[in-house]
Protein backbone atom coordinates (compact mmCIF):
# COMPACT_ATOMS: atom_id res chain seq x y z
CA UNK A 1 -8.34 -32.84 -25.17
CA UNK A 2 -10.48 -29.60 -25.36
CA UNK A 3 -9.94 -27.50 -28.58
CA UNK A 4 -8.96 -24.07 -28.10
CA UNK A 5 -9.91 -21.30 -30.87
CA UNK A 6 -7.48 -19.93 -33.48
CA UNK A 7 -6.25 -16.48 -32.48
CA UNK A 8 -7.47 -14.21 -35.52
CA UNK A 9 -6.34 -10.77 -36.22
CA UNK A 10 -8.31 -7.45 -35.45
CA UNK A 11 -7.63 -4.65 -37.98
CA UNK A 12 -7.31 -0.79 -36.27
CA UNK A 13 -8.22 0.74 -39.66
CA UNK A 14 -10.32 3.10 -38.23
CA UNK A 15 -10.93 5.09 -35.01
CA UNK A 16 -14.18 3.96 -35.00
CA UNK A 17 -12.65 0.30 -35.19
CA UNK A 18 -10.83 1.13 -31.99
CA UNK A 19 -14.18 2.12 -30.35
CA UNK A 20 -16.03 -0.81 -31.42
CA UNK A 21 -13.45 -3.19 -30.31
CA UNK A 22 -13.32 -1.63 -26.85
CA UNK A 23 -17.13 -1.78 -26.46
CA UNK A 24 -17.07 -5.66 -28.18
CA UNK A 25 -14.94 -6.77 -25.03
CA UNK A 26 -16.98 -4.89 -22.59
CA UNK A 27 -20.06 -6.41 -24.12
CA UNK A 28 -18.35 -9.69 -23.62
CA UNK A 29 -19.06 -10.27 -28.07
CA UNK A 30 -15.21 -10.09 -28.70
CA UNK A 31 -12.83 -12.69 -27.25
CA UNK A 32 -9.84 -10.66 -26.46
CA UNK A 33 -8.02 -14.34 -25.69
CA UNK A 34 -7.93 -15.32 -28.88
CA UNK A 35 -7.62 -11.53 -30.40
CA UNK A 36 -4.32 -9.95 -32.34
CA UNK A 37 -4.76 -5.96 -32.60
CA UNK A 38 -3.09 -4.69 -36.05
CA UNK A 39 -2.70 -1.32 -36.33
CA UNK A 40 -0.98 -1.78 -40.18
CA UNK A 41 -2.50 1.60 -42.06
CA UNK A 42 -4.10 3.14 -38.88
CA UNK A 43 -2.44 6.31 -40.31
CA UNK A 44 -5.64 8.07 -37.87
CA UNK A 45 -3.54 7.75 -35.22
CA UNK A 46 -1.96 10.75 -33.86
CA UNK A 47 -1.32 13.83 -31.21
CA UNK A 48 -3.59 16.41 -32.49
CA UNK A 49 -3.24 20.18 -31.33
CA UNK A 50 -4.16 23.14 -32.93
CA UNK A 51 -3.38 26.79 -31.52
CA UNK A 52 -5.55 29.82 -32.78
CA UNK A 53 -4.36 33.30 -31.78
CA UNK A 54 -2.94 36.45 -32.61
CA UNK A 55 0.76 34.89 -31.57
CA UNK A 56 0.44 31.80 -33.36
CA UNK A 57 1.46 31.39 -36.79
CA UNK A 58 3.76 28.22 -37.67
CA UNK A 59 5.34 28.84 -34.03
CA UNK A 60 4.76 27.68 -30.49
CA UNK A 61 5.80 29.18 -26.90
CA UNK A 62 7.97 27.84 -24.54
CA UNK A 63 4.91 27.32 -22.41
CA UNK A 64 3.33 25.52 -25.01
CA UNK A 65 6.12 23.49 -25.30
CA UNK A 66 5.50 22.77 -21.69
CA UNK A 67 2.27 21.45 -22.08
CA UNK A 68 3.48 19.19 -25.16
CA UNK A 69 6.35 17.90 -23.15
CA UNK A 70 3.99 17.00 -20.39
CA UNK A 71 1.88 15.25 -22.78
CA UNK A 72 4.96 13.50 -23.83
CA UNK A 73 5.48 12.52 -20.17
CA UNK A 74 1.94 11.57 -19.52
CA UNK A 75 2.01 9.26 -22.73
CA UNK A 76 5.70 7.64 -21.22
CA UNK A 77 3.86 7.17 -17.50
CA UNK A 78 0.71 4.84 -19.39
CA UNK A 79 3.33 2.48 -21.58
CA UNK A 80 5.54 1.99 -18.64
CA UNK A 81 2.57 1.19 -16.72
CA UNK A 82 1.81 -1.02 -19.62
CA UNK A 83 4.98 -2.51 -20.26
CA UNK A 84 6.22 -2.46 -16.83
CA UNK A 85 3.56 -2.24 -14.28
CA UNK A 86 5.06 0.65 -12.83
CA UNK A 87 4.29 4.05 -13.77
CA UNK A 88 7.44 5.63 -13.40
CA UNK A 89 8.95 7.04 -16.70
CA UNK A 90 12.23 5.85 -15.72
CA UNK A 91 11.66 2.43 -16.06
CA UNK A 92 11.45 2.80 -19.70
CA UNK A 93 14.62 2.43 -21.70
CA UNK A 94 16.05 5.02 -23.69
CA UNK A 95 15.37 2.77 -26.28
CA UNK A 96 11.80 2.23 -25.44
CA UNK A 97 11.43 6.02 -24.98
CA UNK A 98 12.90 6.98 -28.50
CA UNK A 99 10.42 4.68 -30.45
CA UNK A 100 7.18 6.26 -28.22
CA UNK A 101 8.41 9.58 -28.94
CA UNK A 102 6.20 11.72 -30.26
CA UNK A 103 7.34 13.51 -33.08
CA UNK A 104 5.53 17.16 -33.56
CA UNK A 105 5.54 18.84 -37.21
CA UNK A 106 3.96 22.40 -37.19
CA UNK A 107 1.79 23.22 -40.11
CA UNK A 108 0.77 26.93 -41.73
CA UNK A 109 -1.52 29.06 -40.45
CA UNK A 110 -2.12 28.78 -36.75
CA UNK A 111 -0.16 26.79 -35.08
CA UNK A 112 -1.17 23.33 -35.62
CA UNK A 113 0.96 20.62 -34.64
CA UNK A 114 0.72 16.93 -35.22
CA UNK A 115 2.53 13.78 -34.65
CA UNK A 116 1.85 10.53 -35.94
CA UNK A 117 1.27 7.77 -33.61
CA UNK A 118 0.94 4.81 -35.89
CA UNK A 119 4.30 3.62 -34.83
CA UNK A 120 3.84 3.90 -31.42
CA UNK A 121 0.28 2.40 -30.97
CA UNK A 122 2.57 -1.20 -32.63
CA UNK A 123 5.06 -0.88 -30.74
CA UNK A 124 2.48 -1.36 -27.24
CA UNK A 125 0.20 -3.91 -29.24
CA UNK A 126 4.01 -5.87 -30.16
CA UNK A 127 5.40 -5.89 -26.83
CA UNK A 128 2.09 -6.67 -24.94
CA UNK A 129 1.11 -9.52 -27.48
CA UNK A 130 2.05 -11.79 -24.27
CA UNK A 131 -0.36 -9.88 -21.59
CA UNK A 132 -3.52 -9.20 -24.23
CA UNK A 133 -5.01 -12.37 -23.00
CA UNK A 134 -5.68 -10.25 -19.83
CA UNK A 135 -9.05 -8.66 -20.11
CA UNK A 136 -7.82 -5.78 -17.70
CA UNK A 137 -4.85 -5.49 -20.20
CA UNK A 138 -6.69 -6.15 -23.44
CA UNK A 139 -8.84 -3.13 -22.19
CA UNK A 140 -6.18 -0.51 -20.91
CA UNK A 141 -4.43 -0.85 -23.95
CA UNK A 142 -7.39 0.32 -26.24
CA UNK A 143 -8.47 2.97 -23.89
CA UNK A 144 -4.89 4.62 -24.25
CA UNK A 145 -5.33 4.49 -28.10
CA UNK A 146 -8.23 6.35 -28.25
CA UNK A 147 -7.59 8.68 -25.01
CA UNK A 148 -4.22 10.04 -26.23
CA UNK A 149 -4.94 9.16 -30.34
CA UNK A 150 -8.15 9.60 -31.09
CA UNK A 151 -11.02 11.84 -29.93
CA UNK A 152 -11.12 10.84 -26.29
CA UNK A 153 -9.05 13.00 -24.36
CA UNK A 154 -11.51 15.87 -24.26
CA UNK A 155 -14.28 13.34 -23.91
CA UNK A 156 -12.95 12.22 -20.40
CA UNK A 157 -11.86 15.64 -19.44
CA UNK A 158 -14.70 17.61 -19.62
CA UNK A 159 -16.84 14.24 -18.68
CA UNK A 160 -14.55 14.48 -15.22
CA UNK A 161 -14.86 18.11 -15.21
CA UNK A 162 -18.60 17.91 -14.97
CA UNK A 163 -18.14 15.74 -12.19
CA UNK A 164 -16.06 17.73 -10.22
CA UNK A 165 -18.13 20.68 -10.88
CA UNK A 166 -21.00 18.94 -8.91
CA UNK A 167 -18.86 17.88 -6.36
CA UNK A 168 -17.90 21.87 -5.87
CA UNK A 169 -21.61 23.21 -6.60
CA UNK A 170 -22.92 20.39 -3.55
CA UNK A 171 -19.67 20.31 -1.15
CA UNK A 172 -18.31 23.62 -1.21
CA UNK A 173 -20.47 26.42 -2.82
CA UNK A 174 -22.33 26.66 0.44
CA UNK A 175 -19.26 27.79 2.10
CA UNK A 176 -18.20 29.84 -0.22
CA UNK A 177 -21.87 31.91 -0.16
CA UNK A 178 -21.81 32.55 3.70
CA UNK A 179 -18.50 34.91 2.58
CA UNK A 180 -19.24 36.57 -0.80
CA UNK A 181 -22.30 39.38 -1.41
CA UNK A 182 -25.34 38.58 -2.88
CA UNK A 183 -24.22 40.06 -6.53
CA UNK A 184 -21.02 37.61 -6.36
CA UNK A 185 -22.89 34.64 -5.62
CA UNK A 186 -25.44 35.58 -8.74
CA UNK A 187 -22.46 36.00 -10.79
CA UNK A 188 -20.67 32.98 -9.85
CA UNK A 189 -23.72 30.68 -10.16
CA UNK A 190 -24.04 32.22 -13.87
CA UNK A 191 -20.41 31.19 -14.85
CA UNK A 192 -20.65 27.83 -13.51
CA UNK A 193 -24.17 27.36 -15.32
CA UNK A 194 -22.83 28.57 -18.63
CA UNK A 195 -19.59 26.80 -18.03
CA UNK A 196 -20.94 23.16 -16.87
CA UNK A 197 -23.65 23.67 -20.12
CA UNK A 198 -20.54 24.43 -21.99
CA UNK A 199 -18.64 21.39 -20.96
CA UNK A 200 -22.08 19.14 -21.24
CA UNK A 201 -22.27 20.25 -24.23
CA UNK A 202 -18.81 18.73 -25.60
CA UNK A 203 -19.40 15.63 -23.93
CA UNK A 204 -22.61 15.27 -26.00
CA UNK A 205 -20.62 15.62 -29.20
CA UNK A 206 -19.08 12.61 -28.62
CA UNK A 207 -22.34 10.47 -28.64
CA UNK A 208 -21.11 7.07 -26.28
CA UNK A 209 -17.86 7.60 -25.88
CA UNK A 210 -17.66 9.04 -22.63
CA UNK A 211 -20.03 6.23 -21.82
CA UNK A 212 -17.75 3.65 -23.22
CA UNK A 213 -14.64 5.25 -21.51
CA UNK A 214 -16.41 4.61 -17.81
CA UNK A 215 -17.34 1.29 -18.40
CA UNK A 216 -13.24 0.75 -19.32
CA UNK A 217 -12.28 2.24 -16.05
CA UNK A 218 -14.36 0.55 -14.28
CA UNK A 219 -13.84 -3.15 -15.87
CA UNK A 220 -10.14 -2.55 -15.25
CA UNK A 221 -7.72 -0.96 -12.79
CA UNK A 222 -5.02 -0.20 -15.19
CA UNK A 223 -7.39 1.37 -17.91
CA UNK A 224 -8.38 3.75 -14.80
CA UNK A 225 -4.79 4.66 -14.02
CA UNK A 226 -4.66 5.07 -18.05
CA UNK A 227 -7.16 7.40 -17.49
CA UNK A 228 -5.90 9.29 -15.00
CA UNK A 229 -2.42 10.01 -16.53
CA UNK A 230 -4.25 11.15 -19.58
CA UNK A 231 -7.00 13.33 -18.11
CA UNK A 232 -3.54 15.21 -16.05
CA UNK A 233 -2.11 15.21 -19.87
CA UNK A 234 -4.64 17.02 -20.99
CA UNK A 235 -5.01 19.30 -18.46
CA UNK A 236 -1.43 20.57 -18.78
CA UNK A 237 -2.18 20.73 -22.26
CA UNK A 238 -5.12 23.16 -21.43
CA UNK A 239 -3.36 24.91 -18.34
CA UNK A 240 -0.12 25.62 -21.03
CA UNK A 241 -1.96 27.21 -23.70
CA UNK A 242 -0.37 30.60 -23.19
CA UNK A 243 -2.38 33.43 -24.59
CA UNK A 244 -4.21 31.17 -27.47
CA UNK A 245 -7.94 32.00 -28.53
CA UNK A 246 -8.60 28.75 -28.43
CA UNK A 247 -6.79 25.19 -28.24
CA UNK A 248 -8.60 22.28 -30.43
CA UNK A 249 -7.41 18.69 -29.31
CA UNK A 250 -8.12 15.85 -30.86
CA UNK A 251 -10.51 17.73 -33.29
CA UNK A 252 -12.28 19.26 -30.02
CA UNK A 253 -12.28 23.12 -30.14
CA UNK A 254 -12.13 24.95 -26.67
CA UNK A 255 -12.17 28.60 -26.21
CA UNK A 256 -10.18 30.83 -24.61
CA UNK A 257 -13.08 31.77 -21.88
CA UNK A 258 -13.96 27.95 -20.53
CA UNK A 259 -9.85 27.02 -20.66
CA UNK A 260 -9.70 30.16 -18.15
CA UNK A 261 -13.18 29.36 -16.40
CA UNK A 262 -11.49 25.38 -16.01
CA UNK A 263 -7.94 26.43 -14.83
CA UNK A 264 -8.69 28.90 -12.64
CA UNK A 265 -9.74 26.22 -10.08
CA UNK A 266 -7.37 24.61 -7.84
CA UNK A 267 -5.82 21.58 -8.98
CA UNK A 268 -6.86 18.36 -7.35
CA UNK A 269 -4.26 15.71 -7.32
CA UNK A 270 -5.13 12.74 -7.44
CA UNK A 271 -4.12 9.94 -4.90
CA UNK A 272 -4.07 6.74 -4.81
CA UNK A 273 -5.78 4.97 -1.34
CA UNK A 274 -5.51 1.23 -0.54
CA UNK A 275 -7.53 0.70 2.61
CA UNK A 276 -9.77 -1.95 4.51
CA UNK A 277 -12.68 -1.43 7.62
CA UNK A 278 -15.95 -2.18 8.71
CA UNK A 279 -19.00 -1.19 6.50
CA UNK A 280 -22.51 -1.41 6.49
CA UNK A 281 -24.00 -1.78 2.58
CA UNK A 282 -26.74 0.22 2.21
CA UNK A 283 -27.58 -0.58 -1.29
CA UNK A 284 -26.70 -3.10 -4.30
CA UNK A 285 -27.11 -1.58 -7.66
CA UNK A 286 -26.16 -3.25 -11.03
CA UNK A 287 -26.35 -1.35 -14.56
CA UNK A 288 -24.25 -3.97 -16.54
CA UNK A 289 -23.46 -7.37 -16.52
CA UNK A 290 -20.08 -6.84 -15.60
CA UNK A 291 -20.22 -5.11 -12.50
CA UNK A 292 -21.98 -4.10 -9.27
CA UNK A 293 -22.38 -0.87 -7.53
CA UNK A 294 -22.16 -0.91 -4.13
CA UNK A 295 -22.80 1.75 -1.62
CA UNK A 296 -20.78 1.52 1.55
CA UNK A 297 -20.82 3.36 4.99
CA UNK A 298 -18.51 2.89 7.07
CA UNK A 299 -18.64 1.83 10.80
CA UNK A 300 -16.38 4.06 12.79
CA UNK A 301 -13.25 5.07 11.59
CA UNK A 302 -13.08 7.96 9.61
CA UNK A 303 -17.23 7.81 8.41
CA UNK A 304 -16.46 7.26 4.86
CA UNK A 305 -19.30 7.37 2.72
CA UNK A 306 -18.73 6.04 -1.06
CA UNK A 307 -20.15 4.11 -4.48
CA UNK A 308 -17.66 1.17 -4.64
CA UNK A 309 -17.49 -1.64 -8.41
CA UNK A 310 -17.67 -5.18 -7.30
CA UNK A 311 -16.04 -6.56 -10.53
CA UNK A 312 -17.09 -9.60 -12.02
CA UNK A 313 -19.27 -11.00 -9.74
CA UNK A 314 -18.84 -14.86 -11.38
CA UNK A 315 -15.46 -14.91 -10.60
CA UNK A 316 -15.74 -12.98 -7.13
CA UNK A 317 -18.88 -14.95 -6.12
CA UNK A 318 -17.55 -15.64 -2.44
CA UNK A 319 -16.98 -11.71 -1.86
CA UNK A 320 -20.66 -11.16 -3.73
CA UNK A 321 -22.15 -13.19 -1.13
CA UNK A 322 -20.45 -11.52 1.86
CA UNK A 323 -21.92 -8.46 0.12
CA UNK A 324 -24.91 -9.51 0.11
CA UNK A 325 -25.58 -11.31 3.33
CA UNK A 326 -24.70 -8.03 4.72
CA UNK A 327 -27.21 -6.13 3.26
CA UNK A 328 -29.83 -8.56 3.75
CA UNK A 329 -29.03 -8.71 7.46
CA UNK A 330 -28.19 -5.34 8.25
CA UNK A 331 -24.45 -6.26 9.45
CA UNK A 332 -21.34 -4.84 9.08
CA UNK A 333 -18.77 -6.62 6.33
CA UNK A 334 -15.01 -6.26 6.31
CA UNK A 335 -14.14 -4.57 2.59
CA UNK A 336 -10.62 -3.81 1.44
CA UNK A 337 -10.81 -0.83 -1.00
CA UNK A 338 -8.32 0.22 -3.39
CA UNK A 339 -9.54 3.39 -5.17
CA UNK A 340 -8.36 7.13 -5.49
CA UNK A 341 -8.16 10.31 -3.59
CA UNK A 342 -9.22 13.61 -5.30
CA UNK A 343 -9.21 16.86 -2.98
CA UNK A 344 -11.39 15.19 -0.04
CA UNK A 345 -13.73 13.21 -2.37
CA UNK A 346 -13.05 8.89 -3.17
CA UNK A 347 -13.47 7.87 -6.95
CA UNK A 348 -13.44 4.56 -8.97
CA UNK A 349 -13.31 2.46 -5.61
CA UNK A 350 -12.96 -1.21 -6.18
CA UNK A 351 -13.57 -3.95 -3.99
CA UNK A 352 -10.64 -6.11 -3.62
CA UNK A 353 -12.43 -8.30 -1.19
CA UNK A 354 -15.18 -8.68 1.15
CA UNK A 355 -15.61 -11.02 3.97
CA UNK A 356 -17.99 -10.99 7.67
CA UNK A 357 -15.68 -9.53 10.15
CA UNK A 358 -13.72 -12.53 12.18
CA UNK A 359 -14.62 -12.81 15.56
CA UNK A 360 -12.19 -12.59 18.14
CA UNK A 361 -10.91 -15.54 20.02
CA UNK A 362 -11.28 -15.80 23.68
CA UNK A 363 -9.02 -15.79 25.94
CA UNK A 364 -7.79 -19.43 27.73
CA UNK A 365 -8.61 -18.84 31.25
């Protein structure tokens, strides 16, 4: 009979805690199986908004109320996701609802607003005691303690911002030059310079983080729809700041000029895809040990182009080898995708499976 390891009991004291525990399983030097999260005297943990501005003085708006409640909502979608496995709010109870409410107290000055999240942060690590064994799990859950209560929210934002912004500047600032003078091009090429240093610039204040926060989405599926429902919080948070100088969330100023210079943009939603085809790979990186990066054309169809994770390539070692058999040979491999759909652009593809296309029977004459 093989002896299996006492569970022991990791105390949240600290944000930083939360961090390190996050990067410990990622690193593969904490063993979430046999890990308890405690969150006893993590009084850290909170919603965190702070509203400077001429109309702000121990009040709110009603459209900052909006952007609270959507917060609210956005917190709701990632426990029933957690709890559930469905990210409809509605399959929460009203009972499960009232004890992840977030409670808002406004305090002098400007309007800064806070609600502790102690409570709440048990109340997932309680009723998910059963699931924690489940890397993907053990993972999702710490990523939506730090995104929505600690300093990670702006983090991911702006990191995702910065993204998009090269997306634009490569896919769609060529277009947008054949139509607009010479002194409008100038001028928009200056605000997205001083806007994407801007936005670098608060990504760097955050050291690893925004490092750490990839590396989450990508070692689990439900930490990347965690993600998502908190980058969307945040951005309502941002787009329903009225007529504030400047918003500071999670200890993260922003000023009234790069909110405006962020929102102005069209919203892209986010979709998710589930979809399988024929694809040549055209290149096998690897940057950690728990993933691989593969880049994938696709053979007719729609001429996809896209960087897809091969996760754990120990356990998936059947669908590595498809992978790479195909790249040594030059061959096409059958790949079923699951990943999501912003504006025209595929992000955080996985590979669900990979296997050489099945040749077709003939016909019995």
């Amino acid at each position: 009979m093989v002896a299996t390891a006492e569970p022991f009991v990791l105390h949240i004291r600290t944000e930083q805690d939360a961090w390190d525990a996050l990067q410990g399983v990622l690193d593969r030097t904490l063993d979430y199986k046999n890990c308890i999260l405690d969150f006893d005297g993590a009084d850290w943990l909170s919603a965190h908004f702070t509203y400077s501005g001429r109309n702000f003085d121990q009040s709110i708006t009603p459209t900052v109320m909006r952007g609270l409640i959507e917060y609210q909502n956005g917190f709701y979608r990632t426990a029933a996701l957690l709890l559930k496995s469905d990210d409809r709010i509605t399959r929460l109870s009203d009972l499960e609802k009232e004890s992840l409410e977030l409670v808002f107290r406004v305090g002098k000055g400007s309007s800064d607003l806070q609600a502790k999240a102690e409570g709440q942060a048990k109340e997932l690590g309680n009723k998910l005691i059963e699931k924690m064994n489940q890397k993907q799990v053990f993972v999702a859950v710490l990523l939506a303690i730090v995104l929505y209560f600690g300093s990670g929210p702006v983090l991911h934002y702006m990191d995702n911002q910065v993204e998009e912004r090269r997306i634009e500047s490569s896919e769609r600032l060529e277009a947008r030059r054949i139509e607009e003078s010479e002194k409008g091009r100038d001028l928009e090429a200056q605000e997205k310079a001083r806007l994407l240093d801007i936005i670098q610039g608060l990504v760097a204040e955050g050291g690893d983080k925004a490092k750490i926060v990839k590396r989450a989405i990508k070692a689990s599926p439900i930490a990347s729809d965690v993600a998502d429902h908190n980058r969307q919080a945040t951005d309502e948070i941002l787009r329903n700041s009225g007529d504030a100088d400047s918003v500071t969330i999670q200890g993260i100023k922003v000023d009234r000029e790069t909110i405006n210079s962020i929102t102005k943009s069209t919203r892209a939603k986010s979709v998710k895809l589930v979809f399988s085809g024929l694809f040549l790979v055209v290149g096998v990186d690897s940057n950690d040990a728990d993933s691989y990066d593969v880049r994938l054309e696709e053979v007719g169809g729609e001429g996809r182009n896209f960087i897809a994770q091969l996760e754990d390539p120990l356990v998936g070692s059947r669908y590595q080898r498809a992978i790479s058999t195909a790249e040594w040979n030059h061959k096409p491999v059958t790949v079923h995708i699951v990943a999501r759909k912003v504006g025209e652009n595929i992000r955080d593809a996985k590979i669900v499976k990979a296997y050489a296309p099945r040749k077709a029977r003939k016909k019995k004459t």
